[in-house]
Protein backbone atom coordinates (compact mmCIF):
# COMPACT_ATOMS: atom_id res chain seq x y z
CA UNK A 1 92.61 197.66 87.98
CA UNK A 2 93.59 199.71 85.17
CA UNK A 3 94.01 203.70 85.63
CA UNK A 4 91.75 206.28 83.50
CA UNK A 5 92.95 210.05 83.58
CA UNK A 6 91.63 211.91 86.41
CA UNK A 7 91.60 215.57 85.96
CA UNK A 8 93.88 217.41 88.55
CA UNK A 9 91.08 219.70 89.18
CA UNK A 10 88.49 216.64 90.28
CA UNK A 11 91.43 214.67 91.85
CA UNK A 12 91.64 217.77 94.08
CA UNK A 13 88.11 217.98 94.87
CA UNK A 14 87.78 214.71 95.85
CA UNK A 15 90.70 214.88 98.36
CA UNK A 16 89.79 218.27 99.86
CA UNK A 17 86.12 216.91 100.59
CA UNK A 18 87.84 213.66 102.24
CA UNK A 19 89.69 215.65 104.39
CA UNK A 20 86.84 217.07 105.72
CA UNK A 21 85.61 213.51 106.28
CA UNK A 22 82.82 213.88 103.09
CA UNK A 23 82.64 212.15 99.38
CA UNK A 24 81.30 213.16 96.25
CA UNK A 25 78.47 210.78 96.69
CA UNK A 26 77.37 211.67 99.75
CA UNK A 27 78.91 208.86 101.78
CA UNK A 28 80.47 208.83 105.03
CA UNK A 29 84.03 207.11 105.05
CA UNK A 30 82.64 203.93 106.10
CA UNK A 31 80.25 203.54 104.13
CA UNK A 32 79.10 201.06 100.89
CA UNK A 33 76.95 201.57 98.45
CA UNK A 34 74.25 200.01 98.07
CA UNK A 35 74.00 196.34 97.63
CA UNK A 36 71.14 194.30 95.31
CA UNK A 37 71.43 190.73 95.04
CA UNK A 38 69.42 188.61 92.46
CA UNK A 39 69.78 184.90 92.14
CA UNK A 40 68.75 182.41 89.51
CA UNK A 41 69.23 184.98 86.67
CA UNK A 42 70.77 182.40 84.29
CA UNK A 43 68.34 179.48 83.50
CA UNK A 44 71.08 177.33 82.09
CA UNK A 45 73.47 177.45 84.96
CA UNK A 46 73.58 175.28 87.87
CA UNK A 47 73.59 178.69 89.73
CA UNK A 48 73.62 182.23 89.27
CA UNK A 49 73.79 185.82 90.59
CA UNK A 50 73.79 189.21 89.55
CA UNK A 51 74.60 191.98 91.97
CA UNK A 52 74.89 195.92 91.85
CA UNK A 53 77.25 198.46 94.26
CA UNK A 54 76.34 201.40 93.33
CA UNK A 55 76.49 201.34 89.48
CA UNK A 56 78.82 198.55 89.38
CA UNK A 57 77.06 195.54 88.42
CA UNK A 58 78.57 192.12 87.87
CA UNK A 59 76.74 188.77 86.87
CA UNK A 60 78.73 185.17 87.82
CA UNK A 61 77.38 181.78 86.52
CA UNK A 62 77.82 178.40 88.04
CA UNK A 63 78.30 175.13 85.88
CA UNK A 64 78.82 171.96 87.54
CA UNK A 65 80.12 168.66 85.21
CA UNK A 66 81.64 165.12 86.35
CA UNK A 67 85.43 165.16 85.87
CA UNK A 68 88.88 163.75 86.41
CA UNK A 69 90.42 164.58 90.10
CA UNK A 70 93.68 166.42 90.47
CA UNK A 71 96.57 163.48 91.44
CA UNK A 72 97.03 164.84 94.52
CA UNK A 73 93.73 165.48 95.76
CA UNK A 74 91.99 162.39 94.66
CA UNK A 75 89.05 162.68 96.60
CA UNK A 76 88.30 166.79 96.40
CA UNK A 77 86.20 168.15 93.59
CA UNK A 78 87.32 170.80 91.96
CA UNK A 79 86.45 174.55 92.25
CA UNK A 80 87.30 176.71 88.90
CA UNK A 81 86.98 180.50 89.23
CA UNK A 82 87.44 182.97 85.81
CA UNK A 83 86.88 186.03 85.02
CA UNK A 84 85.88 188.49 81.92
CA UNK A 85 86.01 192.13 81.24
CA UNK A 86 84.53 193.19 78.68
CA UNK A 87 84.26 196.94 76.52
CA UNK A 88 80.53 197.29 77.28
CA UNK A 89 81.15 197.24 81.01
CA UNK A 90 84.01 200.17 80.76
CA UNK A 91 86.00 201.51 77.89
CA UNK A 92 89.15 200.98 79.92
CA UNK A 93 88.45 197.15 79.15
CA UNK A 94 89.50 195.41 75.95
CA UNK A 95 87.98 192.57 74.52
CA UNK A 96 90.15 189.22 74.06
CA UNK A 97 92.30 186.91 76.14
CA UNK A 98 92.15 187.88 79.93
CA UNK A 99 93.65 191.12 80.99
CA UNK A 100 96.04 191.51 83.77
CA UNK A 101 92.95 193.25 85.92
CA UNK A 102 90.37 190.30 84.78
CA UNK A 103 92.95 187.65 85.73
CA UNK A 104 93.90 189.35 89.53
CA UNK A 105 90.02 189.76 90.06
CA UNK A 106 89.47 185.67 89.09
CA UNK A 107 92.07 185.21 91.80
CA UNK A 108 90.92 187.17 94.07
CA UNK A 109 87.61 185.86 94.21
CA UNK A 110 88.58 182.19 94.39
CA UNK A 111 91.07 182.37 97.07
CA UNK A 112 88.45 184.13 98.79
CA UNK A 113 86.23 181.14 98.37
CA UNK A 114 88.55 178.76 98.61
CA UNK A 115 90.72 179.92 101.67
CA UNK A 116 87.27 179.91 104.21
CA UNK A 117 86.68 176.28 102.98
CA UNK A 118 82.71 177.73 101.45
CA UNK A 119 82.24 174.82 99.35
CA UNK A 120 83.00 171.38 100.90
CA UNK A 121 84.81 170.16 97.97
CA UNK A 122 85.09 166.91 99.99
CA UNK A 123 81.11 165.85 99.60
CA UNK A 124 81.99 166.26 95.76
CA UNK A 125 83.73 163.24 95.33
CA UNK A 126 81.64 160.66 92.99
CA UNK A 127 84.38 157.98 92.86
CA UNK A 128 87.90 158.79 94.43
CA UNK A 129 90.66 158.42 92.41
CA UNK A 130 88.21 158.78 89.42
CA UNK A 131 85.24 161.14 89.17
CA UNK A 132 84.52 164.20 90.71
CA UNK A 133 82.18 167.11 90.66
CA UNK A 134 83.97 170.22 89.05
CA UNK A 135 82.61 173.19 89.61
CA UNK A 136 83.25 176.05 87.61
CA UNK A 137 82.63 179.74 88.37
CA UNK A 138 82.25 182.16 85.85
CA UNK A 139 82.55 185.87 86.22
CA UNK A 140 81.70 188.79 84.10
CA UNK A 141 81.55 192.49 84.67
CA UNK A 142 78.21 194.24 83.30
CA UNK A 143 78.94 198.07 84.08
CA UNK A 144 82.09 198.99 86.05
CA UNK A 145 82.04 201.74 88.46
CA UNK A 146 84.48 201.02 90.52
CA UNK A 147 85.13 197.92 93.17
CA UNK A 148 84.96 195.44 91.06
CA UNK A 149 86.57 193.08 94.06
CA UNK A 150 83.45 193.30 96.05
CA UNK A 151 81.32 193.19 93.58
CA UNK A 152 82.65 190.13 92.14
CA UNK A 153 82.72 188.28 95.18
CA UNK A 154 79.54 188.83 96.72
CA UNK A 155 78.00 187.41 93.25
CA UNK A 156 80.01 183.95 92.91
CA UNK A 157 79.24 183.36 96.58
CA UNK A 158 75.13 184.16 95.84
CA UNK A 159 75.45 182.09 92.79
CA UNK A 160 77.45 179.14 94.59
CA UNK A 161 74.43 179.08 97.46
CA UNK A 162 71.97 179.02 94.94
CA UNK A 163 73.79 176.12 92.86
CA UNK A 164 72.26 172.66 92.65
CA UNK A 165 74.59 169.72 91.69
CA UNK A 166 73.19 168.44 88.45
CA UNK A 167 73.14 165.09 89.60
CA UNK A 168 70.18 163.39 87.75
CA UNK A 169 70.96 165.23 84.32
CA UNK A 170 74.29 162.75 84.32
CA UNK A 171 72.78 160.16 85.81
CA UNK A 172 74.77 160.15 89.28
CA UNK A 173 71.81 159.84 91.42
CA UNK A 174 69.30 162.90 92.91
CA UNK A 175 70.13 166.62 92.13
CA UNK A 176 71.64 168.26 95.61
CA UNK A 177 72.09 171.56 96.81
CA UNK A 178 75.95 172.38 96.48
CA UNK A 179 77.48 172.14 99.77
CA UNK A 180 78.43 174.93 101.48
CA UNK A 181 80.11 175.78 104.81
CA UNK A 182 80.02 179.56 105.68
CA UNK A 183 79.51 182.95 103.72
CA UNK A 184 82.59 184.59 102.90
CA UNK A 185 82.35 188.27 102.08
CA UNK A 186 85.30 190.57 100.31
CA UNK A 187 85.86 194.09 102.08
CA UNK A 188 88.00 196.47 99.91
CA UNK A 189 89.38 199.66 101.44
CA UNK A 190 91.21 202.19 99.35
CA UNK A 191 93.95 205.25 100.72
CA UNK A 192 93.92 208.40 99.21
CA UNK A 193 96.49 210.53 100.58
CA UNK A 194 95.75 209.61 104.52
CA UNK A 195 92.39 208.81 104.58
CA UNK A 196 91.48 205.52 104.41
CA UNK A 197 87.88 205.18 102.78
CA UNK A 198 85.19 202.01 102.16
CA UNK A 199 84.48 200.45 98.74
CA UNK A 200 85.84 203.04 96.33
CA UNK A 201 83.97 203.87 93.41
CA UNK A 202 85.47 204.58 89.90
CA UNK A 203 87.16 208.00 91.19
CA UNK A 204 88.10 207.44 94.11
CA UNK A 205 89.77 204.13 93.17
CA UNK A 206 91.74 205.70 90.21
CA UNK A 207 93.01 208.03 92.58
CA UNK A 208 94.26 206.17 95.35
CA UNK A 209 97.48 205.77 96.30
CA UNK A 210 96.76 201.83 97.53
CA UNK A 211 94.05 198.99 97.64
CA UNK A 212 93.64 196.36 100.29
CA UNK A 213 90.58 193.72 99.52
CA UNK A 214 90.08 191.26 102.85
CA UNK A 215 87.57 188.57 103.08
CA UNK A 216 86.36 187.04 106.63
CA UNK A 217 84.01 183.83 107.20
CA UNK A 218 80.77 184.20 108.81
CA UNK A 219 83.26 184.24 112.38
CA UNK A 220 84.97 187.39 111.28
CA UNK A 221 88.13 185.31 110.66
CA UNK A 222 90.43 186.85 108.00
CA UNK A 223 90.68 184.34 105.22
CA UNK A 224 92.40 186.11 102.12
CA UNK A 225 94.08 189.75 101.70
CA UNK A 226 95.17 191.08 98.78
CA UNK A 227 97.19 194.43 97.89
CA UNK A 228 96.99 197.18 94.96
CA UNK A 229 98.42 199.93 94.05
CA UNK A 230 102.32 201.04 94.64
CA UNK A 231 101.53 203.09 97.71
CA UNK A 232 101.56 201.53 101.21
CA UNK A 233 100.16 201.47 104.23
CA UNK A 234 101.19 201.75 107.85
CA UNK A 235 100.38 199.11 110.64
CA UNK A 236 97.99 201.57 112.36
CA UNK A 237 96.21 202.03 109.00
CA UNK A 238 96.58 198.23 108.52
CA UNK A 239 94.71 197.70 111.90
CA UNK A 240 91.73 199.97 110.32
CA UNK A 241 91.31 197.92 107.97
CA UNK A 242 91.00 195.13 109.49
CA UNK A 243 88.50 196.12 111.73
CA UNK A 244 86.20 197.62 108.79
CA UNK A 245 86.70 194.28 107.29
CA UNK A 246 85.13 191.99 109.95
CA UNK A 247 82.49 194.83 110.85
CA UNK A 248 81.21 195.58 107.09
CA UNK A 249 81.55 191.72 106.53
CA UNK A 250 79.21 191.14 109.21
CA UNK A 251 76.86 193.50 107.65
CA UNK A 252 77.14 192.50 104.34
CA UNK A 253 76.72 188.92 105.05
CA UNK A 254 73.05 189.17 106.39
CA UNK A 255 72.07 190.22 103.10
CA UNK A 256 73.15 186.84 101.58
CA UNK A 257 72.69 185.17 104.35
């Protein structure tokens, strides 16, 4: 995500207390805020979820049409994932074409989705070779305080368990729940300095040195990873993360579930 100026002053703060194993909100390490999921917040979408962390809050729509298959997946429907920043969620966004940040977020969040095989883009095929269910997963950021990765993800996979497939409304038969095969949940883990801490808020994140988002299926298999920042991180502090991935997953996911 983009950077904001931190003020050497805070910046210090906020490492001194992490030293001492604390955070400015009260936290432990470990620790992520708290999570409120709402679904069927957009009455013309197929599905829909807004979530908070904290005071981030994000909102993701699902709209389902019949469409062309790609050549070489003739019998797959197809799974579309975007996303939108916009100024009234942060000043550090820009309104427009999508940003570098609103682009790596959309990606994020689909090959998190995509990578544990959630939807069964298989029982979406109408007509192989010719008509397909395309699902499309819109994404925009309400207030931004940090994590938007989490965030982001939890929503489109609320809003994709609450989708129906619009069957009836194109006359392809009864409306059906969208298939689904697991829940997939994003765990992102920032460094500052040594310490390695839990779903950074806006702070914390503009102050760390690097950014590691990992998503596990309901089995606490690793199914996506993605890196930020220019710092790095060493294999012990690799192996941490890991772990706090498949443990906070496995938390996380019983609220969805």
């Amino acid at each position: 995500m983009s950077r904001a100026v931190i003020s050497e002053i805070r910046k210090n703060h906020i490492i001194e207390m992490l030293k001492e194993g604390k955070r400015l909100d009260g936290r432990d390490l470990g620790d992520a805020r708290e999570i409120s999921i709402e679904t069927g917040v957009i009455e013309s979408a197929d599905g829909s979820a807004i979530v908070k962390y904290g005071k981030t809050e994000v909102i993701v729509g699902v709209k389902m049409i019949p469409g062309t298959p790609f050549a070489d997946t003739p019998g797959k429907g197809v799974l579309t994932t975007g996303a939108e920043l916009i100024p009234m969620a942060h000043p550090l966004f820009e309104s427009g074409p999508p940003s570098e940040d609103a682009i790596e977020l959309a990606r994020v969040v689909d090959r998190g989705i995509r990578e544990s095989g959630m939807v069964d883009v298989d029982k979406l095929c109408i007509k192989e070779g010719e008509e397909v269910w395309m699902c499309f997963v819109d994404i925009y950021a309400l207030d931004y305080d940090g994590n938007l990765f989490d965030a982001t993800s939890l929503a489109a996979v609320a809003a994709l368990k609450s989708a129906v497939i619009p069957a009836e409304q194109y006359g392809k038969g009864k409306n059906a729940p969208l298939p689904t095969t697991c829940i997939p949940v994003a765990v992102t883990i920032a460094k500052i300095g040594n310490t390695l801490i839990l779903d950074p808020n806006f702070d914390e994140e503009q102050i760390s040195s690097a950014r590691l988002t990992i998503t596990t299926d309901d089995n606490g298999n690793y199914r996506a990873m993605q890196k930020g920042g220019k710092g790095s991180m060493t294999l012990d502090e690799l192996t941490q993360c890991l772990d706090m991935s498949r443990d906070k997953g496995k938390e996380i996911r019983k609220i969805v579930g």
